[in-house]
N, C-alpha and C. Protein backbone atom coordinates (compact mmCIF):
# COMPACT_ATOMS: atom_id res chain seq x y z
N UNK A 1 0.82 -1.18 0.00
CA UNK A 1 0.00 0.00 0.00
C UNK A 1 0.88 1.26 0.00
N UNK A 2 1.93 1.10 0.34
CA UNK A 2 2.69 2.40 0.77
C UNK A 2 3.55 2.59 -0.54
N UNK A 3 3.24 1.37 -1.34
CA UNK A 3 4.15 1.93 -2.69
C UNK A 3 3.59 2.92 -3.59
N UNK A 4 2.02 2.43 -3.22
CA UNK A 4 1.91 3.53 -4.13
C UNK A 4 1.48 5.63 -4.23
N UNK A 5 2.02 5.25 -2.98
CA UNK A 5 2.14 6.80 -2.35
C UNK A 5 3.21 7.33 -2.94
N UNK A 6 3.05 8.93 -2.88
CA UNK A 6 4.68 9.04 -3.56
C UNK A 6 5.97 9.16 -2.61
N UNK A 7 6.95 9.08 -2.90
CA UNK A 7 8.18 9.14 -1.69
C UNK A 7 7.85 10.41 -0.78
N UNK A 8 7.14 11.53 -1.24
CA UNK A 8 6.74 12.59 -0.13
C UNK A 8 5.69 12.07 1.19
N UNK A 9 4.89 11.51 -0.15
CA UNK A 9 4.00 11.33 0.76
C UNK A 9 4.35 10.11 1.79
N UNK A 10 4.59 8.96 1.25
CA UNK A 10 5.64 7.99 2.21
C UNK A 10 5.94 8.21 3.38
N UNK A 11 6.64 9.66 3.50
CA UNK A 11 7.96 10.22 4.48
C UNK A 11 6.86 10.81 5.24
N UNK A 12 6.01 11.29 4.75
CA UNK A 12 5.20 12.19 5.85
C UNK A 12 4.12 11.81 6.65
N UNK A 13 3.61 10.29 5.83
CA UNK A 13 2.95 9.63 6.34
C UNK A 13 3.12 9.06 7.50
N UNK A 14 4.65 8.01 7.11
CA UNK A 14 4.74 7.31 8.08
C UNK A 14 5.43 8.05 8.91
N UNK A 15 6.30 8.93 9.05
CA UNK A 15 6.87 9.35 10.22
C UNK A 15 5.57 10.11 11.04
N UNK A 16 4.41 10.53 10.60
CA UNK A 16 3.58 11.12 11.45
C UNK A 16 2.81 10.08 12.07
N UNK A 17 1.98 9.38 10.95
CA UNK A 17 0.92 8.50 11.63
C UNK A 17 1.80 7.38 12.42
N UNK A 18 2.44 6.66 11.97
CA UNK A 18 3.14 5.62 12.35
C UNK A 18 4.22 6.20 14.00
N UNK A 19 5.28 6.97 13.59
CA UNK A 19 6.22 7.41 14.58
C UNK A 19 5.78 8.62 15.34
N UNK A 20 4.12 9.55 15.07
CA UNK A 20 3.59 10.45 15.99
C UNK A 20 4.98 11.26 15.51
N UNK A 21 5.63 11.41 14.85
CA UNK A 21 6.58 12.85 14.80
C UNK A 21 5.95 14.26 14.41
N UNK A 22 5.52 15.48 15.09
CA UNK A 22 5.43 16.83 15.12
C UNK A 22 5.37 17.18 13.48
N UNK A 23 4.74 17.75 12.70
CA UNK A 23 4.94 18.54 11.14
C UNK A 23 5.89 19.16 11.50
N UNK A 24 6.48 19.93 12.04
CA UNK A 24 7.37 20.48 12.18
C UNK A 24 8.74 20.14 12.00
N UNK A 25 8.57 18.94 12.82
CA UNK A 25 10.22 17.69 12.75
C UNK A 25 10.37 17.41 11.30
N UNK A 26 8.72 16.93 10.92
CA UNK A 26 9.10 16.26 9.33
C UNK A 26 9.58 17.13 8.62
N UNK A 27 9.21 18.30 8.60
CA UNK A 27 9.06 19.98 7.58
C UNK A 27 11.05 19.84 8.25
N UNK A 28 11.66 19.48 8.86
CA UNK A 28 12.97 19.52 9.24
C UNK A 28 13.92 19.11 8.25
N UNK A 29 13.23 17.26 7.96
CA UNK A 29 13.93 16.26 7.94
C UNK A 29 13.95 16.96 6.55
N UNK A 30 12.29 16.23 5.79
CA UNK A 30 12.24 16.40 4.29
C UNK A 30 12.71 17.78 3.50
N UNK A 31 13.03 18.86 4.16
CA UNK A 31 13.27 19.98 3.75
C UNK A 31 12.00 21.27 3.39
N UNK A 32 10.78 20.57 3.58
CA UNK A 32 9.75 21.17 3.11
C UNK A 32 8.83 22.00 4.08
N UNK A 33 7.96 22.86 4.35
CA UNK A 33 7.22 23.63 5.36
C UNK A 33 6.63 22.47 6.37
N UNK A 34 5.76 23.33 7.09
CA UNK A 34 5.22 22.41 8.29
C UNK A 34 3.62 21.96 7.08
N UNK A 35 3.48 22.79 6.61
CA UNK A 35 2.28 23.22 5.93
C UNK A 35 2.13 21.89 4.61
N UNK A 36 3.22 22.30 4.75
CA UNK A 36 3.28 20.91 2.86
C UNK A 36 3.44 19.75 3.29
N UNK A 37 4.47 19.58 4.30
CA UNK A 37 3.95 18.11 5.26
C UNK A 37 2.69 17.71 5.56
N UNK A 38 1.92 18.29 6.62
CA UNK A 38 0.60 18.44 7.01
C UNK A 38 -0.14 17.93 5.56
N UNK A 39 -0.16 18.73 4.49
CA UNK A 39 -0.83 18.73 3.23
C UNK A 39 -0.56 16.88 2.81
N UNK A 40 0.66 16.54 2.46
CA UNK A 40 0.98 15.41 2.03
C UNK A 40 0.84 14.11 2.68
N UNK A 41 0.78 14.11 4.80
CA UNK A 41 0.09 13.33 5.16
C UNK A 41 -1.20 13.21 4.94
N UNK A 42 -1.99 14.52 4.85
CA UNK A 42 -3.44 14.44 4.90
C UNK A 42 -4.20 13.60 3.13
N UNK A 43 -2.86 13.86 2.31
CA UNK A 43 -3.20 13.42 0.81
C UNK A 43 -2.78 11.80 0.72
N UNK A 44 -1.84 11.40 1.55
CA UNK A 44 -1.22 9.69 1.70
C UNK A 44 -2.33 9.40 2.72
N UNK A 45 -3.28 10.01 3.55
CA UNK A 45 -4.13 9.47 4.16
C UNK A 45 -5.85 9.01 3.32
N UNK A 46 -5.99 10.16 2.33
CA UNK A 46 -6.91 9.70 1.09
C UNK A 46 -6.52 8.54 0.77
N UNK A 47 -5.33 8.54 0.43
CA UNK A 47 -4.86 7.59 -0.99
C UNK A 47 -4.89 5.79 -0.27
N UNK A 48 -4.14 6.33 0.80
CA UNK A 48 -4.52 5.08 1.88
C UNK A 48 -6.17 3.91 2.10
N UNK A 49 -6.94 5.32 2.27
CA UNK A 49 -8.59 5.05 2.66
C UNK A 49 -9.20 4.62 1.30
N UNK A 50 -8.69 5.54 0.16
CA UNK A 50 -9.47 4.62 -1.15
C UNK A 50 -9.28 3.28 -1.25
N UNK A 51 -7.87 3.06 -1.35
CA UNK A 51 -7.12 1.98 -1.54
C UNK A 51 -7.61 1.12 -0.88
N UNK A 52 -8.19 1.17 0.32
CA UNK A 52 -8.46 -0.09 1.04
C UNK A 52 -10.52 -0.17 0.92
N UNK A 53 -11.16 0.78 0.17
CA UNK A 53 -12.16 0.85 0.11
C UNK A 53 -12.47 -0.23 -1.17
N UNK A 54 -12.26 -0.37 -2.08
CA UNK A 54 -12.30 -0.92 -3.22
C UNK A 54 -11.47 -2.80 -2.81
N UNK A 55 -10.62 -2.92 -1.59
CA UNK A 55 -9.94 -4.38 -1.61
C UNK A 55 -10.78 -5.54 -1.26
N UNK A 56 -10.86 -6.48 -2.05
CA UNK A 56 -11.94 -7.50 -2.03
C UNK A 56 -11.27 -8.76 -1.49
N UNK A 57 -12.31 -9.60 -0.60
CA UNK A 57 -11.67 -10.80 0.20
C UNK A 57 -11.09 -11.59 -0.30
N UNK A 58 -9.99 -12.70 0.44
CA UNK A 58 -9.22 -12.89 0.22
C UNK A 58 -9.66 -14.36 -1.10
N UNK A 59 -10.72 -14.62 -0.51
CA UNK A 59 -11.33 -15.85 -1.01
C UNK A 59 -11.54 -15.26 -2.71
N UNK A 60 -12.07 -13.99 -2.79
CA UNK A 60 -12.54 -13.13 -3.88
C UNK A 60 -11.43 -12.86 -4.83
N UNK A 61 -10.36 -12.53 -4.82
CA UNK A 61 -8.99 -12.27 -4.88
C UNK A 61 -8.55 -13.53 -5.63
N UNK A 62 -8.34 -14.49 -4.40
CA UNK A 62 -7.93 -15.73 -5.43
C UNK A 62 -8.38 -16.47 -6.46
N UNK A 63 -9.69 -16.04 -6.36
CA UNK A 63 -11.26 -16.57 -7.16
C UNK A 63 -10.55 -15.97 -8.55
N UNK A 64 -10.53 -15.01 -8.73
CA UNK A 64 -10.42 -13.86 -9.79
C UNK A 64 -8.57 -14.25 -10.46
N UNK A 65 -7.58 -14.67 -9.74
CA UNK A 65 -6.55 -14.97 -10.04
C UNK A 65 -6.42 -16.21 -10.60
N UNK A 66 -6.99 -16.88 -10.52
CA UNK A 66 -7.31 -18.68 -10.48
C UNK A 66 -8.32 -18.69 -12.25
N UNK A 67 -9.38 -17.51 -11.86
CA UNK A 67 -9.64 -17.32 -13.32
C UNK A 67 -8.64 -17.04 -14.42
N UNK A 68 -7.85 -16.05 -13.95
CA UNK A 68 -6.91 -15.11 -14.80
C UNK A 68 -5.73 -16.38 -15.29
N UNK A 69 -5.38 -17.41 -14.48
CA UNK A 69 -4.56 -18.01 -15.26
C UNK A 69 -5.00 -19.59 -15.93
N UNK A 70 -6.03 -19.91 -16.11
CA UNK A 70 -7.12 -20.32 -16.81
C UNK A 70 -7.07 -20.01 -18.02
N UNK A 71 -7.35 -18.80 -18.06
CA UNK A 71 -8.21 -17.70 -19.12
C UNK A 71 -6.35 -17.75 -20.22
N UNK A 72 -5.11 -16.76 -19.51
CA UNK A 72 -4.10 -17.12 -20.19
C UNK A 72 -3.77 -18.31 -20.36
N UNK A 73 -4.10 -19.24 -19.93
CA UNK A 73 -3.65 -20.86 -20.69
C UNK A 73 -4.62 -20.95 -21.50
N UNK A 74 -5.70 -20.20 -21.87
CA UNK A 74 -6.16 -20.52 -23.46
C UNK A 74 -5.74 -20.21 -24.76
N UNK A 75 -5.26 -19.04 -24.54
CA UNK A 75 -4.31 -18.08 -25.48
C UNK A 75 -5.42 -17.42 -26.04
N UNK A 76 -6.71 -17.38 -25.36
CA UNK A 76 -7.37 -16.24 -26.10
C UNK A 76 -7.59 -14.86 -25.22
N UNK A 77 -7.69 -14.18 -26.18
CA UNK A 77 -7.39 -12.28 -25.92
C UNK A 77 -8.84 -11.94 -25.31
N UNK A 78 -10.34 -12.58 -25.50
CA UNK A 78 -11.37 -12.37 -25.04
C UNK A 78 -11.51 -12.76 -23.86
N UNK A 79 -10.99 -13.74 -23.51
CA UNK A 79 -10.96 -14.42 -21.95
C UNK A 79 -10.15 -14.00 -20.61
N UNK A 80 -9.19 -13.43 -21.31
CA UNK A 80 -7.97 -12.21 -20.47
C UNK A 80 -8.46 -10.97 -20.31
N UNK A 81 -9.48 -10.25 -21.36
CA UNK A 81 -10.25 -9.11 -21.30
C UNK A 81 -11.36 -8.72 -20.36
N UNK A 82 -11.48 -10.03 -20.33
CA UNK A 82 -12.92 -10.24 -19.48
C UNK A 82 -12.89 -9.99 -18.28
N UNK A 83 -11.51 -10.10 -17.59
CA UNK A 83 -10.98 -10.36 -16.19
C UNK A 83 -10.22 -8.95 -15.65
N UNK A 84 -10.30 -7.82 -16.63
CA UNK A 84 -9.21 -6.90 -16.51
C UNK A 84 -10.25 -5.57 -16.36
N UNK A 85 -10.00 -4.45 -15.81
CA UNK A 85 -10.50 -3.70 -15.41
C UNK A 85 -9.80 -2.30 -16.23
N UNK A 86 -11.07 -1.70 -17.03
CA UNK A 86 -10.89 -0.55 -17.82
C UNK A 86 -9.57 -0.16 -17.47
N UNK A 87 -9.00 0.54 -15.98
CA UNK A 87 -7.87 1.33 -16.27
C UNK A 87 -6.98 0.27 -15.44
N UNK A 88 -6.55 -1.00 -15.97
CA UNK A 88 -5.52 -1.85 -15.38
C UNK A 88 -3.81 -1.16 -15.69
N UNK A 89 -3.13 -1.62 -14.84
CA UNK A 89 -2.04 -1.40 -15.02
C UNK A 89 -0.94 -2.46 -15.08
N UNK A 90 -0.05 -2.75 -15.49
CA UNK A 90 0.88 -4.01 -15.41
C UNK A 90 2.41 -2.91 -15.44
N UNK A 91 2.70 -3.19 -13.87
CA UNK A 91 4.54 -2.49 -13.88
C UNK A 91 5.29 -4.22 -13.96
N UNK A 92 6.93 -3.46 -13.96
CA UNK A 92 7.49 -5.07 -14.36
C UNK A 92 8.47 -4.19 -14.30
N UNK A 93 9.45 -4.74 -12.79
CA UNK A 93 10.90 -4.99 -12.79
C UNK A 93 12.08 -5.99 -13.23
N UNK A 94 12.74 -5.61 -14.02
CA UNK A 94 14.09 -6.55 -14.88
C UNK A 94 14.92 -6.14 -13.61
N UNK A 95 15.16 -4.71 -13.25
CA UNK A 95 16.34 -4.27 -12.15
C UNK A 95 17.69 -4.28 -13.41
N UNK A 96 17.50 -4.26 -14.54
CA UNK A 96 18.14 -3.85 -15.08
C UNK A 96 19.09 -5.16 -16.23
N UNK A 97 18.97 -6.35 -15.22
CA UNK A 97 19.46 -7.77 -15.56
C UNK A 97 19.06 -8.58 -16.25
N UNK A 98 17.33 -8.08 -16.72
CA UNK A 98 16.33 -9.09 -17.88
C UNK A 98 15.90 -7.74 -18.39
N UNK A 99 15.19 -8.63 -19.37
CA UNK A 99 13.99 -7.92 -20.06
C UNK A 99 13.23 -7.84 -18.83
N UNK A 100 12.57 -6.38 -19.12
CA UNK A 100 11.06 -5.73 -18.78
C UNK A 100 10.09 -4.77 -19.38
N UNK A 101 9.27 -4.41 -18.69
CA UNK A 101 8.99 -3.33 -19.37
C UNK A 101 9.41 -2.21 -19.20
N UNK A 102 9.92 -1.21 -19.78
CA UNK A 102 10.27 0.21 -19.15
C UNK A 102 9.40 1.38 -18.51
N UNK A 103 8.35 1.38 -19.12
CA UNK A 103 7.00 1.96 -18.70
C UNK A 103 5.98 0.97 -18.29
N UNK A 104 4.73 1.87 -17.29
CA UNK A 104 3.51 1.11 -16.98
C UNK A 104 3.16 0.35 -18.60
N UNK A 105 2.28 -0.50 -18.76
CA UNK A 105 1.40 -1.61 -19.58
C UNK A 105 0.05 -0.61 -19.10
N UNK A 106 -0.24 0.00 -20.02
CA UNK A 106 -1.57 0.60 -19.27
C UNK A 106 -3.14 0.09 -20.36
N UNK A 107 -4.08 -0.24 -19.81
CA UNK A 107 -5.03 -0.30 -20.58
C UNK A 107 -5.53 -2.22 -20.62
N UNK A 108 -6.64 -2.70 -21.01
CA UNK A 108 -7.11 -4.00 -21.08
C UNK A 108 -6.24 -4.64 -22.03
N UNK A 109 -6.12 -4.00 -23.37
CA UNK A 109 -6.00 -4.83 -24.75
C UNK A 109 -4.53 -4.55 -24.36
N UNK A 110 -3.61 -3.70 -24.28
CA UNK A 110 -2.41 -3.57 -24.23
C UNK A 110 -1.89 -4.76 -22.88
N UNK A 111 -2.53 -4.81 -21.85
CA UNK A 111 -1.76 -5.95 -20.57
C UNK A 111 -2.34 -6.91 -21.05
N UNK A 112 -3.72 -7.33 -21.67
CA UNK A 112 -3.70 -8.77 -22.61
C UNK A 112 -2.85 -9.01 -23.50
N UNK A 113 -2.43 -8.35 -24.21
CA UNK A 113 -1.59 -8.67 -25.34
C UNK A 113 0.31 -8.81 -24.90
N UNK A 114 0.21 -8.33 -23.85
CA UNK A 114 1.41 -8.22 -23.66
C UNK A 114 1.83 -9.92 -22.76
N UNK A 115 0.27 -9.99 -21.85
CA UNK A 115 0.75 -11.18 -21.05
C UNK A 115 0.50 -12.56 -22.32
N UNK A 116 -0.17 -12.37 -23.40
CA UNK A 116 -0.38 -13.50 -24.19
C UNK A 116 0.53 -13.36 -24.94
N UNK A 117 1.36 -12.18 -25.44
CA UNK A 117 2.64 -12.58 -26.17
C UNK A 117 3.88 -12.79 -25.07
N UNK A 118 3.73 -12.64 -23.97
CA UNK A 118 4.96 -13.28 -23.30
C UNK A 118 4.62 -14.65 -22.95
N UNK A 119 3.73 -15.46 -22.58
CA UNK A 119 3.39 -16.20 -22.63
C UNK A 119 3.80 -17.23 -23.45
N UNK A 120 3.79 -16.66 -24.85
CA UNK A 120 3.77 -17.74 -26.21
C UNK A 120 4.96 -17.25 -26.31
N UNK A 121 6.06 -16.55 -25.88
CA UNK A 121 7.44 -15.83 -26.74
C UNK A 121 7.91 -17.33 -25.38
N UNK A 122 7.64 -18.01 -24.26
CA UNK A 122 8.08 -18.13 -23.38
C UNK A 122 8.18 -19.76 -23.89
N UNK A 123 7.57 -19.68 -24.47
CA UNK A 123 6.57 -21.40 -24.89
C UNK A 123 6.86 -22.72 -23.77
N UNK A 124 6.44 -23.85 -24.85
CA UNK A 124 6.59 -24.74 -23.66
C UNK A 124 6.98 -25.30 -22.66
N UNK A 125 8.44 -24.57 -22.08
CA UNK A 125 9.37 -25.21 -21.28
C UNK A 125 9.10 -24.38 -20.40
N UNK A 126 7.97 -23.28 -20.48
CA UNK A 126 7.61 -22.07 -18.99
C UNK A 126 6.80 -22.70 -18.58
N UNK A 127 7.44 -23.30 -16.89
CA UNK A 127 6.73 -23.99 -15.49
C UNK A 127 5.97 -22.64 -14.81
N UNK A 128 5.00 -22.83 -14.10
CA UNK A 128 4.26 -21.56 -13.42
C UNK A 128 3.63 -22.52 -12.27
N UNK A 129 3.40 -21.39 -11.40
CA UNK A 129 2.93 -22.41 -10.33
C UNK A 129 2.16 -21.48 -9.14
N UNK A 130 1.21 -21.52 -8.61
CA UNK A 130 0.35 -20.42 -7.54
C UNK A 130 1.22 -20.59 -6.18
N UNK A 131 1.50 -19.76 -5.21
CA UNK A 131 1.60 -19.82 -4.18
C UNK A 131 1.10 -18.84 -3.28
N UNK A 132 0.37 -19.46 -1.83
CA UNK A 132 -0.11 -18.60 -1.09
C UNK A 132 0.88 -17.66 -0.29
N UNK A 133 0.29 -15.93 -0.21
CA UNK A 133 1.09 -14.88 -0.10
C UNK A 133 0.60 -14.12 1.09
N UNK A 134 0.98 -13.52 1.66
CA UNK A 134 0.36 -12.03 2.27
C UNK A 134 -0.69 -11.50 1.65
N UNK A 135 -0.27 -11.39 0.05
CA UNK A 135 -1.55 -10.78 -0.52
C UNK A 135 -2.44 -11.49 -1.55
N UNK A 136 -2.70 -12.73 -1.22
CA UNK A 136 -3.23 -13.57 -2.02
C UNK A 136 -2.32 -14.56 -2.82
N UNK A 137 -3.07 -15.40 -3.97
CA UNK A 137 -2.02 -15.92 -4.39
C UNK A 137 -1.40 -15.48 -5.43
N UNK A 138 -0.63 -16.20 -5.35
CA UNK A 138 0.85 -15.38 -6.26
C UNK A 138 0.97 -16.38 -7.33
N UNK A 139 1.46 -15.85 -8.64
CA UNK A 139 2.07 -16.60 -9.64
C UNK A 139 3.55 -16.31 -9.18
N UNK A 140 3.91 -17.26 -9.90
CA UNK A 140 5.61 -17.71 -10.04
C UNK A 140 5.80 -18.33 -11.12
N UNK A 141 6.99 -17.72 -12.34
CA UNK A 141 7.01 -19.03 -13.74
C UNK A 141 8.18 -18.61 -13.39
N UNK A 142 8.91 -20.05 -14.15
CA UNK A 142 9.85 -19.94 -14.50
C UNK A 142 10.53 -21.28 -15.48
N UNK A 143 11.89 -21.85 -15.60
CA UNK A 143 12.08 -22.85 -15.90
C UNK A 143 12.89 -24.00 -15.30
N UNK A 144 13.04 -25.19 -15.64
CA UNK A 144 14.10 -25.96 -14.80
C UNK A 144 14.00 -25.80 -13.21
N UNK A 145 12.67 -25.81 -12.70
CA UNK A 145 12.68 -25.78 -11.08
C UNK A 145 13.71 -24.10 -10.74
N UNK A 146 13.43 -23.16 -11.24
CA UNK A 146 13.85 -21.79 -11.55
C UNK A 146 13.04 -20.74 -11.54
N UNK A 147 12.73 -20.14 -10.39
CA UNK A 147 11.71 -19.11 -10.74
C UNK A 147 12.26 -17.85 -11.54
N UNK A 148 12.10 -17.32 -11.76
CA UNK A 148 12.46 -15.98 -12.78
C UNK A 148 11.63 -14.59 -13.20
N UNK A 149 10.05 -15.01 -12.54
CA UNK A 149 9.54 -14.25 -12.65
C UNK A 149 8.19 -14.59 -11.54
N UNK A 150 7.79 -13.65 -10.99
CA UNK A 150 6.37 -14.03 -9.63
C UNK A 150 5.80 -12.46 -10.11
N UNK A 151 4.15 -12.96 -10.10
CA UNK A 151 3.33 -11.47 -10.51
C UNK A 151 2.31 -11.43 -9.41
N UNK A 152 2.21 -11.14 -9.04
CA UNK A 152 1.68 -10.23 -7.95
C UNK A 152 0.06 -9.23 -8.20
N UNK A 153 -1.26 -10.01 -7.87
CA UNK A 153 -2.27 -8.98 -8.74
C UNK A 153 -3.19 -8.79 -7.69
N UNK A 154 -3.38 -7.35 -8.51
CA UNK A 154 -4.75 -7.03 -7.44
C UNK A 154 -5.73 -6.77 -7.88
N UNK A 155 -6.72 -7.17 -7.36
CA UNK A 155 -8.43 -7.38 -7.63
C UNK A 155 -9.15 -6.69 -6.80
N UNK A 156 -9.69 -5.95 -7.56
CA UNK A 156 -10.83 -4.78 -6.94
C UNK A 156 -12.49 -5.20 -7.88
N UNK A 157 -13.29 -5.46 -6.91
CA UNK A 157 -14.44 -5.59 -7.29
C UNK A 157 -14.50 -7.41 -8.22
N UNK A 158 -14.57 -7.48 -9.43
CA UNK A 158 -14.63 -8.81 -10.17
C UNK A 158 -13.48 -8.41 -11.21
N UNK A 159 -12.35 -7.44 -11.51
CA UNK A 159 -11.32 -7.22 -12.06
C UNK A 159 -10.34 -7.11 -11.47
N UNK A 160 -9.34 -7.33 -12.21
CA UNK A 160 -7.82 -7.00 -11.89
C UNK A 160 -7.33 -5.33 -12.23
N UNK A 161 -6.89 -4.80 -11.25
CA UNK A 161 -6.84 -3.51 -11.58
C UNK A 161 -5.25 -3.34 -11.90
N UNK A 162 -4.18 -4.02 -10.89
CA UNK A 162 -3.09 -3.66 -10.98
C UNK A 162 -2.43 -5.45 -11.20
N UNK A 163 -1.16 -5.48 -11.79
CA UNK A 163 -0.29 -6.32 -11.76
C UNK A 163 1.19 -5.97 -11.49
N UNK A 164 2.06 -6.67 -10.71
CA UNK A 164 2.97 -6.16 -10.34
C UNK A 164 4.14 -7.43 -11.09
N UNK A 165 4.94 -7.30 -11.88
CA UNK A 165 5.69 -8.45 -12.69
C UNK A 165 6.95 -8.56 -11.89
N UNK A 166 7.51 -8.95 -11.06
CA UNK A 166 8.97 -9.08 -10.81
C UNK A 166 9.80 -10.27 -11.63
N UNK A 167 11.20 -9.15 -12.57
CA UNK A 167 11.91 -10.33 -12.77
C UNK A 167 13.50 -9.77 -12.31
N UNK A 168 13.57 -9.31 -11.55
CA UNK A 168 14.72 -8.56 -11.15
C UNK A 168 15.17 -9.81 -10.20
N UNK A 169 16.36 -10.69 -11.18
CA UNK A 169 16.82 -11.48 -9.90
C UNK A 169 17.53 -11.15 -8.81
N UNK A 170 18.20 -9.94 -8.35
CA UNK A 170 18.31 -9.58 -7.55
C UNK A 170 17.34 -9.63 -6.26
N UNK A 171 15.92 -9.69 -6.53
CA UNK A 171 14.65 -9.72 -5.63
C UNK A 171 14.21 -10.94 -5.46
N UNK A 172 14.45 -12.10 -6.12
CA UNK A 172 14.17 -13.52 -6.57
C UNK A 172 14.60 -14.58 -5.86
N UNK A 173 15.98 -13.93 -4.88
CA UNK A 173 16.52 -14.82 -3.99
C UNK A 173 15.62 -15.80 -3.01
N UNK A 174 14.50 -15.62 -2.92
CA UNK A 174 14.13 -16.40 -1.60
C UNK A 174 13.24 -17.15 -2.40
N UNK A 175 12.91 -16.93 -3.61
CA UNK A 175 12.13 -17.55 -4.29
C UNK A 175 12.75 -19.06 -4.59
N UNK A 176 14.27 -18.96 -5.12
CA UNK A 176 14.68 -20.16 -4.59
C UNK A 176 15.91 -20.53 -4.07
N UNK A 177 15.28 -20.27 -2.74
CA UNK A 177 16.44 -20.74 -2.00
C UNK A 177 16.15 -21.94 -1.57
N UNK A 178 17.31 -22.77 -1.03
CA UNK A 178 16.26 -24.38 -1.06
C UNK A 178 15.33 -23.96 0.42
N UNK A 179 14.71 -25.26 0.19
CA UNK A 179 13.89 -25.28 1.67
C UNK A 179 14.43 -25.54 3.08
């Protein structure tokens, strides 16, 4: 939740709500007034309250994920559409070491098309596999008992609004480390 605040708001959030620190202290640290602090907790406190207004149970969540990779093992573009929510987003970290994307994936037809041509660019030797998360379940593909990539989605209402792609192996370490 806190990612998607911006680094201002982040700083002003949590050092107030979380650590009770004074606007004043923060207006210290961050370099900015007491006033623009104040302003930027009170705007990471919106962004906070929407965010959790729209999050659907956990049962609901996986329901909707469980569809979503169904729907991409058909390879059709109508069945991935169906599941995606007018203003979806798909980010995707390489960290610099793989392919990613460089910008958001914004839009239905653009994150369908992108997850059904990686999909098929990946072909048959891409293993995938669900695992239960903090925030539902999680995909993980990869190859050779190798993860390489875990996506991360969130479901608001009966769509997917956001996807989060990690392939930055740098972040991947625990993914496999042995047991």
């Amino acid at each position: 939740m806190l990612e998607s605040l911006t680094p201002a708001e982040r700083v002003a959030f949590v050092l107030h709500e979380v650590f009770a620190m004074p606007f004043a202290e923060i207006a210290e640290v961050v370099g900015r007034t007491s006033a623009a602090c104040r302003q930027l907790a009170a705007s990471a406190r919106r962004h906070v309250r929407e965010r959790r207004a729209g999050v659907v149970s956990r049962e609901r969540h996986d329901e909707v994920v469980r569809a979503f990779v169904a729907a991409a093992g058909t390879g059709r573009l109508e069945s991935l559409l169906s599941l995606l929510d007018p203003d979806v987003v798909l980010h995707s970290d390489g960290g610099g070491f793989v392919s990613a994307t460089r910008r958001p994936v914004l839009g239905p037809d653009r994150v369908a098309r992108f997850i059904a041509g990686t999909l098929t660019q990946r072909g048959p030797a891409l293993e995938w596999s669900l695992h239960e998360t903090a925030d539902g379940l999680t995909l993980a593909f990869g190859e050779d008992g190798i993860v390489d990539t875990v996506a991360v989605i969130e479901v608001r209402g009966d769509a997917i609004t956001n996807a989060w792609v990690m392939r930055n192996p740098e972040k991947l370490g625990r993914w496999n480390a042995p047991a």
